[in-house]
N, C-alpha and C. Protein backbone atom coordinates (compact mmCIF):
# COMPACT_ATOMS: atom_id res chain seq x y z
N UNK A 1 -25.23 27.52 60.26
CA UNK A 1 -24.55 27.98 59.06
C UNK A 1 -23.35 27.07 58.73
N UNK A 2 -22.39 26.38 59.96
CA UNK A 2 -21.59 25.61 59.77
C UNK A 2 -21.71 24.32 58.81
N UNK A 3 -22.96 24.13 59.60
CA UNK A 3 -23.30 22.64 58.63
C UNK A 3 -24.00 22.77 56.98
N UNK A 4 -24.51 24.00 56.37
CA UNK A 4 -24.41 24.52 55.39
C UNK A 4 -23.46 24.47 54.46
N UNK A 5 -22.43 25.00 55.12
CA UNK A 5 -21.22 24.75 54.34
C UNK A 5 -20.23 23.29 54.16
N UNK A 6 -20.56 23.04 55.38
CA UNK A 6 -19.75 21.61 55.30
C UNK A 6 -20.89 20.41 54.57
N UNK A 7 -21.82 20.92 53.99
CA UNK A 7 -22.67 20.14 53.36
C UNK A 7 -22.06 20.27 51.95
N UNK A 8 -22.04 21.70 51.68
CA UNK A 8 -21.74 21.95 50.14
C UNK A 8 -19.99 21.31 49.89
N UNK A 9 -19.09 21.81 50.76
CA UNK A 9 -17.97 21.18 50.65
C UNK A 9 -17.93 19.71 50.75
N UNK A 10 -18.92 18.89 50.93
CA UNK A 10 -18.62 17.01 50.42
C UNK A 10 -19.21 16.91 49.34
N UNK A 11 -20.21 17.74 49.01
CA UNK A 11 -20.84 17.57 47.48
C UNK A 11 -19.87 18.29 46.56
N UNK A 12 -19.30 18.99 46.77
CA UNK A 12 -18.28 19.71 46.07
C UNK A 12 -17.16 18.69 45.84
N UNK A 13 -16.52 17.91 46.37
CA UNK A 13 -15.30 17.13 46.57
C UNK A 13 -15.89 15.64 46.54
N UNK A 14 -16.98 15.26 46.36
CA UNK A 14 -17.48 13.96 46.63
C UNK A 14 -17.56 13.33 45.10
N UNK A 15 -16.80 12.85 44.67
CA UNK A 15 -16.79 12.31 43.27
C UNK A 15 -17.34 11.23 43.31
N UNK A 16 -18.10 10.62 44.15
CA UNK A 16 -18.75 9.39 43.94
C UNK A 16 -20.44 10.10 43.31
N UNK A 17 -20.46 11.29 44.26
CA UNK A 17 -22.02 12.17 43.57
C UNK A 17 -21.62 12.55 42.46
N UNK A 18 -20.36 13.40 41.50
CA UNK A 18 -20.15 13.80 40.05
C UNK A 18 -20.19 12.55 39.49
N UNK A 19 -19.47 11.28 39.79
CA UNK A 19 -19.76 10.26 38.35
C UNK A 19 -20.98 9.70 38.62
N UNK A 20 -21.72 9.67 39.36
CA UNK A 20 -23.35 9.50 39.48
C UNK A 20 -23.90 10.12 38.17
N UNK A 21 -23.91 11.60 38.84
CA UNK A 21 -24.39 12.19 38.16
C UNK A 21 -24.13 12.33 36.63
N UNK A 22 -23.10 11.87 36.04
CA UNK A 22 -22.36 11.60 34.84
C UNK A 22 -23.19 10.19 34.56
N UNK A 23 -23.39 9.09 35.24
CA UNK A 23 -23.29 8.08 34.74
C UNK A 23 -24.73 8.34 34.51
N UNK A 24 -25.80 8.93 35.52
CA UNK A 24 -27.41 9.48 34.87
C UNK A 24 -27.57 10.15 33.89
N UNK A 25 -26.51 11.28 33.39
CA UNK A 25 -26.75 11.72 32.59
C UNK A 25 -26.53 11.21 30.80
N UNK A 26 -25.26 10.04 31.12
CA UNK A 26 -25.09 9.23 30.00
C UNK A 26 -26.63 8.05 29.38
N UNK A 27 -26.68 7.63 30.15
CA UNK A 27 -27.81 6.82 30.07
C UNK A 27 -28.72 7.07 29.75
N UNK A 28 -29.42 8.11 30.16
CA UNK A 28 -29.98 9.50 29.60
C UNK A 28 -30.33 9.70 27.95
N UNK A 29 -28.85 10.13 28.07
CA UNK A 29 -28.12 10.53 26.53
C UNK A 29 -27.94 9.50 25.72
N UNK A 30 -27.53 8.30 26.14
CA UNK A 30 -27.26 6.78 25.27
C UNK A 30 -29.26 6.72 24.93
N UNK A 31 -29.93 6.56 25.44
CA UNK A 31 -31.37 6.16 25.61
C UNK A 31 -32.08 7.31 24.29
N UNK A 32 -31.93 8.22 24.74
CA UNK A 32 -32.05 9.30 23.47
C UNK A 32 -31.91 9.07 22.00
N UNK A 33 -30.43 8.88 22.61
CA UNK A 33 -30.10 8.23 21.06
C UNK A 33 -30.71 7.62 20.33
N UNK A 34 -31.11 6.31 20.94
CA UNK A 34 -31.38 4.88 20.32
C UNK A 34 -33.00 5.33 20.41
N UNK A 35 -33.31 6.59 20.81
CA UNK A 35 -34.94 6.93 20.31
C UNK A 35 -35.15 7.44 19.26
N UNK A 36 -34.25 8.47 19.16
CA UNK A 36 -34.01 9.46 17.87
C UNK A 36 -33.87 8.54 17.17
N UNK A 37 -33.20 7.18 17.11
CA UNK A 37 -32.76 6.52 15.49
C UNK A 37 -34.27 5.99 15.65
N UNK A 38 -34.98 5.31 16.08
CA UNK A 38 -35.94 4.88 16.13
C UNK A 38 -37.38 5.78 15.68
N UNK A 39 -37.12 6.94 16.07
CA UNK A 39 -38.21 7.85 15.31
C UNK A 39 -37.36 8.87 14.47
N UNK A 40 -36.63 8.24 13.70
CA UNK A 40 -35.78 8.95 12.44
C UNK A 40 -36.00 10.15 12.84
N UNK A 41 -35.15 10.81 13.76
CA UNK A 41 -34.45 12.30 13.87
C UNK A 41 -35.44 13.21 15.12
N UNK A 42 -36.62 12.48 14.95
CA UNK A 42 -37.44 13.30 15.96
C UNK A 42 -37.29 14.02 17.45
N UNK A 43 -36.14 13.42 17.57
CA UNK A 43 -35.82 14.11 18.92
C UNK A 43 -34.22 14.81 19.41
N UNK A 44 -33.90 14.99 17.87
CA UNK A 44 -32.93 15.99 17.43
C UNK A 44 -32.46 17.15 18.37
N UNK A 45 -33.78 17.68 18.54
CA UNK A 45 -33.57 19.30 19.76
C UNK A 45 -33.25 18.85 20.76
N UNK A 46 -34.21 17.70 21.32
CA UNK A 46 -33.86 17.28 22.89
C UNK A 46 -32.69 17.09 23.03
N UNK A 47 -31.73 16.04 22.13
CA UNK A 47 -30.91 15.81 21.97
C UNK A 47 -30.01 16.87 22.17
N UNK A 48 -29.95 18.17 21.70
CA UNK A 48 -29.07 19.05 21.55
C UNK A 48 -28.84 19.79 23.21
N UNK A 49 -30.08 19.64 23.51
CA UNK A 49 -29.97 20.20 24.98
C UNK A 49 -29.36 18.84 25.80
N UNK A 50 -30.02 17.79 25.64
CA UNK A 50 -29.04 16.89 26.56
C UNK A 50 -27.93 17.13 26.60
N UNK A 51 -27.08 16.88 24.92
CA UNK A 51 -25.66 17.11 24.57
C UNK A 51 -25.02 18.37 25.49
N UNK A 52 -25.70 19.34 25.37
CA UNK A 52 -25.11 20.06 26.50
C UNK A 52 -24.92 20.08 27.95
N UNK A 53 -25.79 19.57 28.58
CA UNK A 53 -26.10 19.35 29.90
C UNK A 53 -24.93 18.39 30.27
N UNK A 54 -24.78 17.05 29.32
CA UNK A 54 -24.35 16.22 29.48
C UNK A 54 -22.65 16.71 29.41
N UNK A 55 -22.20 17.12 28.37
CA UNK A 55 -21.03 17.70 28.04
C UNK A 55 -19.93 18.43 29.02
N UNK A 56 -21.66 19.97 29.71
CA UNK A 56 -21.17 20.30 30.78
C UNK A 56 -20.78 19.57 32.17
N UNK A 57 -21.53 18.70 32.27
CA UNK A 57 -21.50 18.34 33.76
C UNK A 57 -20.26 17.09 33.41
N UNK A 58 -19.96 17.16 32.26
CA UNK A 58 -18.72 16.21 32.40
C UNK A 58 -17.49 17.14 32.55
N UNK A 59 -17.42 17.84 31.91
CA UNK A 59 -16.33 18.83 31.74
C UNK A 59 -15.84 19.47 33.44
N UNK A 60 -17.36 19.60 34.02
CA UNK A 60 -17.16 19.97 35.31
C UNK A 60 -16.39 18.82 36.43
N UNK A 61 -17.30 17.61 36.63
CA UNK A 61 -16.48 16.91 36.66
C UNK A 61 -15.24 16.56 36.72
N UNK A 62 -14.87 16.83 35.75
CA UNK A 62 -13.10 16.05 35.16
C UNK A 62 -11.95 17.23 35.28
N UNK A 63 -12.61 18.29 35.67
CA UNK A 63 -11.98 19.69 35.50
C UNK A 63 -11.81 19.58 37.19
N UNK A 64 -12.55 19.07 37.66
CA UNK A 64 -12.87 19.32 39.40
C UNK A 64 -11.73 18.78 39.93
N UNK A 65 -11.94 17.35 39.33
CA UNK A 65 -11.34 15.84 39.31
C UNK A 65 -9.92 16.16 39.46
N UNK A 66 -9.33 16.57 37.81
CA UNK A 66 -8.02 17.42 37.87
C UNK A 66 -7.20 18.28 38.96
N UNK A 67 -7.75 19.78 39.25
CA UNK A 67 -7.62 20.16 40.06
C UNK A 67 -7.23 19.70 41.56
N UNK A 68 -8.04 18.98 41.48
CA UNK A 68 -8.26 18.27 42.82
C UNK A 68 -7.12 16.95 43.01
N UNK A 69 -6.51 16.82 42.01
CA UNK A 69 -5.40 16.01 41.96
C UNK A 69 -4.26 16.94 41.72
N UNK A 70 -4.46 17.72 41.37
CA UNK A 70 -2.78 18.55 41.50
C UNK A 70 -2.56 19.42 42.31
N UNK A 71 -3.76 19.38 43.40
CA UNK A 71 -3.30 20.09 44.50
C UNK A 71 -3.32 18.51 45.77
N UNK A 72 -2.92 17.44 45.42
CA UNK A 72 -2.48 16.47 46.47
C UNK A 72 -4.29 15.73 47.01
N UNK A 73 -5.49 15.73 46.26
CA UNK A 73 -6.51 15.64 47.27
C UNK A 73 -7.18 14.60 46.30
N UNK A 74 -7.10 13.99 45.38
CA UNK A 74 -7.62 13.14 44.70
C UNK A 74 -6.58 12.43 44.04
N UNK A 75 -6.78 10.81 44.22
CA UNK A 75 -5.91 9.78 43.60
C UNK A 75 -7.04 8.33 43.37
N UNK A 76 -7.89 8.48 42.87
CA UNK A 76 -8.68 7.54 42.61
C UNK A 76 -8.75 7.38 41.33
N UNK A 77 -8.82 5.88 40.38
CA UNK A 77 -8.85 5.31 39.04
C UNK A 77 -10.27 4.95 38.92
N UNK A 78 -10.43 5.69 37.90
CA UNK A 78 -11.83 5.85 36.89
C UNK A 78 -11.76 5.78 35.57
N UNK A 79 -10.78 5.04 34.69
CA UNK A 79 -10.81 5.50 33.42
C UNK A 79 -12.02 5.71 32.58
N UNK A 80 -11.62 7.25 31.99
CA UNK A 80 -12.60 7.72 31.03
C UNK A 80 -12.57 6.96 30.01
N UNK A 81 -11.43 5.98 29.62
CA UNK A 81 -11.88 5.26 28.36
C UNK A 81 -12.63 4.02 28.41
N UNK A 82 -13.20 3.95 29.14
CA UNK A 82 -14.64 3.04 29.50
C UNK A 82 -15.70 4.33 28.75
N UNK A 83 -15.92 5.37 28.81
CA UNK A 83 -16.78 6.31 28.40
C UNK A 83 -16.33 6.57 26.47
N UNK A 84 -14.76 6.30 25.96
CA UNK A 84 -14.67 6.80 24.90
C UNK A 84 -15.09 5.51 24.14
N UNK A 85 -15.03 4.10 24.88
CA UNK A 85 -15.29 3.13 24.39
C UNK A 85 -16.81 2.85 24.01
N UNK A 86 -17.18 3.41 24.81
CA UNK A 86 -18.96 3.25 24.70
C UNK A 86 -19.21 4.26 23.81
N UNK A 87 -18.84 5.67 23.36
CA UNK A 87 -19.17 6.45 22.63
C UNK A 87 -18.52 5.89 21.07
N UNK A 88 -17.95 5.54 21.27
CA UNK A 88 -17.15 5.25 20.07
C UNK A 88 -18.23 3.94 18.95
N UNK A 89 -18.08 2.86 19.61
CA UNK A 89 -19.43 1.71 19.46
C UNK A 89 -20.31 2.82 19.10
N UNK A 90 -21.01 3.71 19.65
CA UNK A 90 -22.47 4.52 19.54
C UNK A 90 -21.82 4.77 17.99
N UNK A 91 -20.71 6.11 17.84
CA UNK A 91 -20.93 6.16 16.91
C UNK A 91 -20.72 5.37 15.53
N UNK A 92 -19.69 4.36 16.04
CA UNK A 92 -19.32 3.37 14.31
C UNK A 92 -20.82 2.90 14.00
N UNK A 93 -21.67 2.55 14.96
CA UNK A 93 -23.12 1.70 14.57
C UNK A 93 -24.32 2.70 13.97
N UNK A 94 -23.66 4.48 14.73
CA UNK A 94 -24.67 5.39 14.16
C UNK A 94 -24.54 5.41 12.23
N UNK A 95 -23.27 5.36 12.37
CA UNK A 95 -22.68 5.63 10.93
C UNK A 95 -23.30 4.70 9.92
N UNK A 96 -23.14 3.34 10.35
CA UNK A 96 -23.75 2.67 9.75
C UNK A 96 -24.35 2.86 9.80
N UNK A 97 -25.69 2.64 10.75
CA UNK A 97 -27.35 3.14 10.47
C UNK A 97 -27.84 4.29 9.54
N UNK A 98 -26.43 5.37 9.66
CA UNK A 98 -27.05 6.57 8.51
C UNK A 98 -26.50 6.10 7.02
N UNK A 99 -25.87 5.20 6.96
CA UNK A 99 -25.77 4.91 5.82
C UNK A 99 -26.84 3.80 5.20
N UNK A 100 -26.94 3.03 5.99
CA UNK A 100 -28.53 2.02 5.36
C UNK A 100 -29.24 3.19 5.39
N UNK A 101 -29.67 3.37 6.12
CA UNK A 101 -31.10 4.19 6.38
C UNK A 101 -30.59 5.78 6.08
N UNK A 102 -30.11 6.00 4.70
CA UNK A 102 -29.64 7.22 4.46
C UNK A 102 -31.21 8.36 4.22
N UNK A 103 -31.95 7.84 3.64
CA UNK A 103 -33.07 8.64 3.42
C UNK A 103 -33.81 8.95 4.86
N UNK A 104 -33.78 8.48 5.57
CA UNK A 104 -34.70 8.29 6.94
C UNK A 104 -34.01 8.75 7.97
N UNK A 105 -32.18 8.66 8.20
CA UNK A 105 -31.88 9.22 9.57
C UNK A 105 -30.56 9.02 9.13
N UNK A 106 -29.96 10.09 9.70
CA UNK A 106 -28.94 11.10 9.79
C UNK A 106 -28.52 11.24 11.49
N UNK A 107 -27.29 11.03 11.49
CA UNK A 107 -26.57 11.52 12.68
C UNK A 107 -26.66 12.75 13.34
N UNK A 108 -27.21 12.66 14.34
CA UNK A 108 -27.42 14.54 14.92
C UNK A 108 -26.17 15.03 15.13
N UNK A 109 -26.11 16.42 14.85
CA UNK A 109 -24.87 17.14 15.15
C UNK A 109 -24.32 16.77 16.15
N UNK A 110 -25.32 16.91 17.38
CA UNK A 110 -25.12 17.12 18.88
C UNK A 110 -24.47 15.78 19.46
N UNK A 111 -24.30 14.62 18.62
CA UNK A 111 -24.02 13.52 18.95
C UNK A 111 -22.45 13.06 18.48
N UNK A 112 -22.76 13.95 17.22
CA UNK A 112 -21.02 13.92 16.78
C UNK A 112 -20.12 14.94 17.28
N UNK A 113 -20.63 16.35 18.27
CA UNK A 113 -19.75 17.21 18.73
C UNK A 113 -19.66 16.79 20.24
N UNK A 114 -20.55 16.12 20.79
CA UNK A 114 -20.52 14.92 22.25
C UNK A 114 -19.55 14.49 22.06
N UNK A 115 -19.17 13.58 20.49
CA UNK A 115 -18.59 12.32 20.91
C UNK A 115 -17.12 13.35 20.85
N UNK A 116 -16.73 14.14 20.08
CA UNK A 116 -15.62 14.90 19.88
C UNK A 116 -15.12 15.60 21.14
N UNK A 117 -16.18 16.01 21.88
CA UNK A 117 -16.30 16.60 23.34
C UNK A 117 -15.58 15.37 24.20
N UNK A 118 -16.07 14.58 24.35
CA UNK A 118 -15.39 13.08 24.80
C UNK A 118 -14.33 13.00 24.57
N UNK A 119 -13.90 12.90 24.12
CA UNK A 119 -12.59 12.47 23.13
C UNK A 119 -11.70 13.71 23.30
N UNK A 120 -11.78 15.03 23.32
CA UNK A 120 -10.94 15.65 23.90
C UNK A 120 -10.72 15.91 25.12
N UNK A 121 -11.97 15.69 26.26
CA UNK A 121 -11.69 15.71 27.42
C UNK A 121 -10.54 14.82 27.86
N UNK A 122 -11.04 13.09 27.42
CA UNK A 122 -10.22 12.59 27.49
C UNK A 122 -8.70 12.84 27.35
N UNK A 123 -8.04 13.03 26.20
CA UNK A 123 -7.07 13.53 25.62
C UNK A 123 -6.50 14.12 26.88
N UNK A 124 -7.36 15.55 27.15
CA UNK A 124 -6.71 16.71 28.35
C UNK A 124 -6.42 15.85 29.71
N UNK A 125 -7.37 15.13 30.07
CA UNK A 125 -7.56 14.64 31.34
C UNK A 125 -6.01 13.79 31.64
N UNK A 126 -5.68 12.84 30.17
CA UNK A 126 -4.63 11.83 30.25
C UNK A 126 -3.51 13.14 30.12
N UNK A 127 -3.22 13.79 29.30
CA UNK A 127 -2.17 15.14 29.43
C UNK A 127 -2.18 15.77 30.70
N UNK A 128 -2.56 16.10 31.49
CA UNK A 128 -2.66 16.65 32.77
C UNK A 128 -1.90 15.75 33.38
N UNK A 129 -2.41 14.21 33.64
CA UNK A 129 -2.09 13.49 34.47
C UNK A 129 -0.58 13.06 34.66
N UNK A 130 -0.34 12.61 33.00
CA UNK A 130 1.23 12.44 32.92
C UNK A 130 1.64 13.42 33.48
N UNK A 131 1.66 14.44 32.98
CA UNK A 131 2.56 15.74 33.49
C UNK A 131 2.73 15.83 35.17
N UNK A 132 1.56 15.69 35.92
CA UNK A 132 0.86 15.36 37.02
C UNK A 132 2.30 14.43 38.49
N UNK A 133 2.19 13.44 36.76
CA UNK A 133 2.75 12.15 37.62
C UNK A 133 4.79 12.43 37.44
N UNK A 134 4.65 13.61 35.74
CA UNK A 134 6.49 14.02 35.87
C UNK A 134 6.77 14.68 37.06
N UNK A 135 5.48 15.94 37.77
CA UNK A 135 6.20 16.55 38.73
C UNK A 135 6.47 15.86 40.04
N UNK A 136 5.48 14.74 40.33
CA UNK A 136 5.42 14.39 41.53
C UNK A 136 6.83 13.61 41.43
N UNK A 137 7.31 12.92 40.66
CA UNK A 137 8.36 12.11 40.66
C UNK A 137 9.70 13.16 40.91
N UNK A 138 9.39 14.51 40.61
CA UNK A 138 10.53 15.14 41.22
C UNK A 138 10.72 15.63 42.58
């Protein structure tokens, strides 16, 4: 039973398995994308469920991540804006594409409330941290 638990507690705390699993699930989600534009919208739904999957397991992640730094147990550099940078590119090129190809394909919801999802995690993640880094300095 010991080793049960001490299994789940390194997968629990092992952030090299959460940005794995983040970085499979982006790729994933980037790959999608560039299918959906390719079969003008057809894979819209999938999309919507990725967007979530993907969303969640980031949120979990970065929420873990957090935590786990303001109680003294995580100090490792990962910037998420390697992730807002790549979403960002996705969408200026989606935009364009829905604007040539206005009759044929359209930006999925799920791709513009991702990228917004992104972008505020971010936001929280860098707010936490400063604050993070005012208390420790006292």
């Amino acid at each position: 039973m010991k080793k049960d638990n001490k299994r789940k507690e390194v997968i629990k705390n092992d952030f090299s398995f959460w940005r794995t699993l983040i970085n499979v699930w982006s790729i994933l989600f980037f790959a999608t994308i560039v299918l959906d534009f390719f079969a003008q919208n057809a894979y819209k739904n999938i999309l919507a469920v990725i967007a979530t999957v993907y969303i969640s397991s980031l949120a979990l992640y970065v929420g873990n991540k957090e935590f786990e730094r303001w109680y003294d147990k995580y100090d490792s550099q990962h910037p998420g804006e390697v992730f807002v940078v790549i979403w960002s590119i996705i969408i200026f090129v989606l935009l364009g594409l829905s604007f040539v190809y206005k009759d044929i394909y359209q930006i999925p919801e799920s791709v513009v409330s991702s990228y917004l999802a992104v972008l505020t995690i971010l936001v929280l993640t860098k707010k936490s941290k400063a604050m993070y880094q005012i208390k420790r300095k006292k």
